[in-house]
Each structure stands twice: as C-alpha cells, then as structure tokens.
N, C-alpha and C. Protein backbone atom coordinates (compact mmCIF):
# COMPACT_ATOMS: atom_id res chain seq x y z
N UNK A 1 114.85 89.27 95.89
CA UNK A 1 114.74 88.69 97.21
C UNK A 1 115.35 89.61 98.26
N UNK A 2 116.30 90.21 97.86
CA UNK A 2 117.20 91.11 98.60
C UNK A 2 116.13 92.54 99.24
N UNK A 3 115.57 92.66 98.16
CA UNK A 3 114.73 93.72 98.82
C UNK A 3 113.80 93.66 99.20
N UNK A 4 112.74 92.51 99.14
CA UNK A 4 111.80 92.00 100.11
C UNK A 4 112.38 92.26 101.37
N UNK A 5 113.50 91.44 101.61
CA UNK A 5 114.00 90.92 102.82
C UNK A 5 114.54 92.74 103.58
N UNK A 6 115.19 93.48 102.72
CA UNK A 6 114.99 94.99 103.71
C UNK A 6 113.60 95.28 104.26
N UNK A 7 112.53 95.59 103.22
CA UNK A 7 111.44 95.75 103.18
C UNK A 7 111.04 95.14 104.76
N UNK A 8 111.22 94.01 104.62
CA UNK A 8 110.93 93.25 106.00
C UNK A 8 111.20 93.84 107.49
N UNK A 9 112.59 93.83 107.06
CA UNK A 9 113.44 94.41 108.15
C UNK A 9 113.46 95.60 108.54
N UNK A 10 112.53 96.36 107.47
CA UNK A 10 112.28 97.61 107.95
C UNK A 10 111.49 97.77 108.75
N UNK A 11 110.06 96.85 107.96
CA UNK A 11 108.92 97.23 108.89
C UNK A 11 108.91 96.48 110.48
N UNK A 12 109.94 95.79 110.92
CA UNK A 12 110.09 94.86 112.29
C UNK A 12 110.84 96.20 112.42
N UNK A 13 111.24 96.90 112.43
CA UNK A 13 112.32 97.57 113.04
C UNK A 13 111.19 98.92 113.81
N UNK A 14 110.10 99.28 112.33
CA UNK A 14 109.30 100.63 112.76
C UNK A 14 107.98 99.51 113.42
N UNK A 15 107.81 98.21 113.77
CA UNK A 15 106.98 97.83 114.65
C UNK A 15 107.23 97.88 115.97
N UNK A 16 108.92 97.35 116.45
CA UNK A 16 109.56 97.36 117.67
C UNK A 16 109.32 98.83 117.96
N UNK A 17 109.56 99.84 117.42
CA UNK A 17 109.91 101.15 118.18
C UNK A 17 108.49 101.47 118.34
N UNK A 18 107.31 101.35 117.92
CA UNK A 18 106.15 101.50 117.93
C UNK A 18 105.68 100.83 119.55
N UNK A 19 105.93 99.26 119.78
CA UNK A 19 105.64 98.71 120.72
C UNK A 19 106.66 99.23 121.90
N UNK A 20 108.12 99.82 121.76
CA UNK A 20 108.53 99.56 122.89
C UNK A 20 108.19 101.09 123.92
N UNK A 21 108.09 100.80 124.96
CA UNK A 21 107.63 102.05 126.06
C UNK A 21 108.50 102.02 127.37
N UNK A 22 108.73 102.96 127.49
CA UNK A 22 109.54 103.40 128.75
C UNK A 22 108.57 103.12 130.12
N UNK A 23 108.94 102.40 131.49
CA UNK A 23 108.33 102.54 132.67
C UNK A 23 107.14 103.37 133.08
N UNK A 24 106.06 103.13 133.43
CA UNK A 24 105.69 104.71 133.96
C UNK A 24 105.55 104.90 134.99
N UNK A 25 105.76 106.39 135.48
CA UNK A 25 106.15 106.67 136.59
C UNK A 25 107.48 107.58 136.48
N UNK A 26 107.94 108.06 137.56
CA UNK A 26 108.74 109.32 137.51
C UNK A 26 110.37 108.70 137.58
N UNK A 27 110.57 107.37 137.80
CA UNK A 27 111.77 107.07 137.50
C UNK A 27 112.51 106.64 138.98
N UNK A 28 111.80 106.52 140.11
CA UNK A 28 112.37 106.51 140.95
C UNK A 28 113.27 107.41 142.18
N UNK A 29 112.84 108.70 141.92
CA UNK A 29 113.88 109.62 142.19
C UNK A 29 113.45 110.04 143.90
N UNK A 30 113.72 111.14 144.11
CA UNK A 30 113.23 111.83 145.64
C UNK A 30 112.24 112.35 145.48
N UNK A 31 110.97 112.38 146.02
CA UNK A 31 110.08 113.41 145.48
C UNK A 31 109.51 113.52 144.75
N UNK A 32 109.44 114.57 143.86
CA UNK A 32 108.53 114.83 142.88
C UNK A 32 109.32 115.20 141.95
N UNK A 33 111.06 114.70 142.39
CA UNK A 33 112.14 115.31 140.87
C UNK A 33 112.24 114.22 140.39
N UNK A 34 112.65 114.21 139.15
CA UNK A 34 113.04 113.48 138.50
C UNK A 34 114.73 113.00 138.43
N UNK A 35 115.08 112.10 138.05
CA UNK A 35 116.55 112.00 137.99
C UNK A 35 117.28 112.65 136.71
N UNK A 36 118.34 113.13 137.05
CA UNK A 36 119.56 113.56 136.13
C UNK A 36 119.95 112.69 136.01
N UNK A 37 120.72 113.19 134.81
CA UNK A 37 121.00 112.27 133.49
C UNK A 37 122.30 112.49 133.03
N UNK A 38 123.63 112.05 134.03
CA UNK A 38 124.79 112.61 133.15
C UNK A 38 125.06 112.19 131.17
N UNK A 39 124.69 112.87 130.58
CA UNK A 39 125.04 112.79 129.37
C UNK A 39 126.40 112.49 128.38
N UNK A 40 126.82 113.74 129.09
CA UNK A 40 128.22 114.14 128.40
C UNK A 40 129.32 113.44 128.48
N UNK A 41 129.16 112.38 129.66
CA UNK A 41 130.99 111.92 129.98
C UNK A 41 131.19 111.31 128.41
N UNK A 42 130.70 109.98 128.03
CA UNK A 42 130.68 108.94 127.60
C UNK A 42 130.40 109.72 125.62
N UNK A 43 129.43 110.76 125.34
CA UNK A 43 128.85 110.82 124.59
C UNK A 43 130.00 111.84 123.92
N UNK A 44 130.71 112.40 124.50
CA UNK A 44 131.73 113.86 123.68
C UNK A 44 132.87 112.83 123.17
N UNK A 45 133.29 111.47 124.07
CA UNK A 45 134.32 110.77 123.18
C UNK A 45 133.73 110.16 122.33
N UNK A 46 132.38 109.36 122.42
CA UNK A 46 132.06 108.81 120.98
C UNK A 46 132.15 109.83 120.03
N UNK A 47 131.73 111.23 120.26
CA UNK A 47 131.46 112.12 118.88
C UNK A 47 132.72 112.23 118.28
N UNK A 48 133.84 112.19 119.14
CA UNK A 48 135.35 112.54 118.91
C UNK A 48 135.64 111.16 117.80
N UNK A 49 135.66 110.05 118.36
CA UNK A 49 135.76 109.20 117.73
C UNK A 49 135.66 108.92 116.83
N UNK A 50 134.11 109.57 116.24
CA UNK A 50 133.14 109.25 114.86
C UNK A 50 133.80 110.03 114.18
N UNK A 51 134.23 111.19 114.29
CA UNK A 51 135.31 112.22 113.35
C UNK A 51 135.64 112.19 113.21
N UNK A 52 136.94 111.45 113.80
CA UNK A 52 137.76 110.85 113.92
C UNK A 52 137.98 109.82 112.64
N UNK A 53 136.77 108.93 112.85
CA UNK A 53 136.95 107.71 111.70
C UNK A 53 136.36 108.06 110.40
N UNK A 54 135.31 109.67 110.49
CA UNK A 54 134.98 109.88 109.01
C UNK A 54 135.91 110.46 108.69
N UNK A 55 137.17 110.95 108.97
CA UNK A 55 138.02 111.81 108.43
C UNK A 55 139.18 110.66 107.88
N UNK A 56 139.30 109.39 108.73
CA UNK A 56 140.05 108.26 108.62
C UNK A 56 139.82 107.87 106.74
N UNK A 57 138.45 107.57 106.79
CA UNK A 57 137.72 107.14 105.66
C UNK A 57 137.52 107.83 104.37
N UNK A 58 137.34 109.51 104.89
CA UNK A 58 137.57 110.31 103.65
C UNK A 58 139.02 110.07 103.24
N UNK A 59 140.19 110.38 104.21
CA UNK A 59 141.31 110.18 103.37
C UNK A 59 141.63 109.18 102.59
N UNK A 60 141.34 107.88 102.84
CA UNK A 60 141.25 106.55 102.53
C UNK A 60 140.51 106.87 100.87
N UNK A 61 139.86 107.46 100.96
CA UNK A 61 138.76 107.49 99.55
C UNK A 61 139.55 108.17 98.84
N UNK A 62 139.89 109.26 99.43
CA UNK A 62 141.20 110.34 98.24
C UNK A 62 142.07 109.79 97.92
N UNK A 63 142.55 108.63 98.13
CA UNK A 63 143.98 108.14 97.95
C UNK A 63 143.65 107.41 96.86
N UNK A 64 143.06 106.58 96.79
CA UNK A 64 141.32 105.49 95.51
C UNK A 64 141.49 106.81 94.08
C-alpha cells in the first residue's frame, strides 16, 4: 500500500509541475528590460546553513 501511495504522489507532483506556468509577459518592468532578481542575499545563508546541518548529522552518524 505504501508504495502505491508514493507512486501516487509522485505522479501529482510531475502533473503539478507540468500544469504550473509562469505569467506571460515581461514581468512588469520599464521598457523592454526585464527585472533583476536579487538572488544572493537570502540564498548564500541557506547554503551555509545546509552545511552546516550535513556536517551536524555526519558527526552524529560517527558517534552511532
């Protein structure tokens, strides 16, 4: 039953990304540019973070 039920959840998951679509049109910007996209503030501490907690977790496992 367990794996039906992934099975399931897989294919709703690769139907949503199939159906979902971005606006169209250029996004609202000035002109004929498009908007920037600050990336980096938000995205360099999650990465920090994630290293952070796989390194948390490896040690955790060495100690096991």
């Amino acid at each position: 039953m367990k794996i039906v039920r992934n099975i399931m959840s897989s294919a709703i998951m690769l139907l949503l990304a199939v159906v979902a679509q971005a606006q169209p049109g250029s996004g609202g910007g000035f002109g004929d540019d498009p908007i920037d996209v600050p990336v980096d503030g938000g995205l360099s501490i999650l990465a920090i973070a994630g290293v952070g907690y796989g390194i948390k977790k490896l040690k955790e496992r060495m100690k096991k």
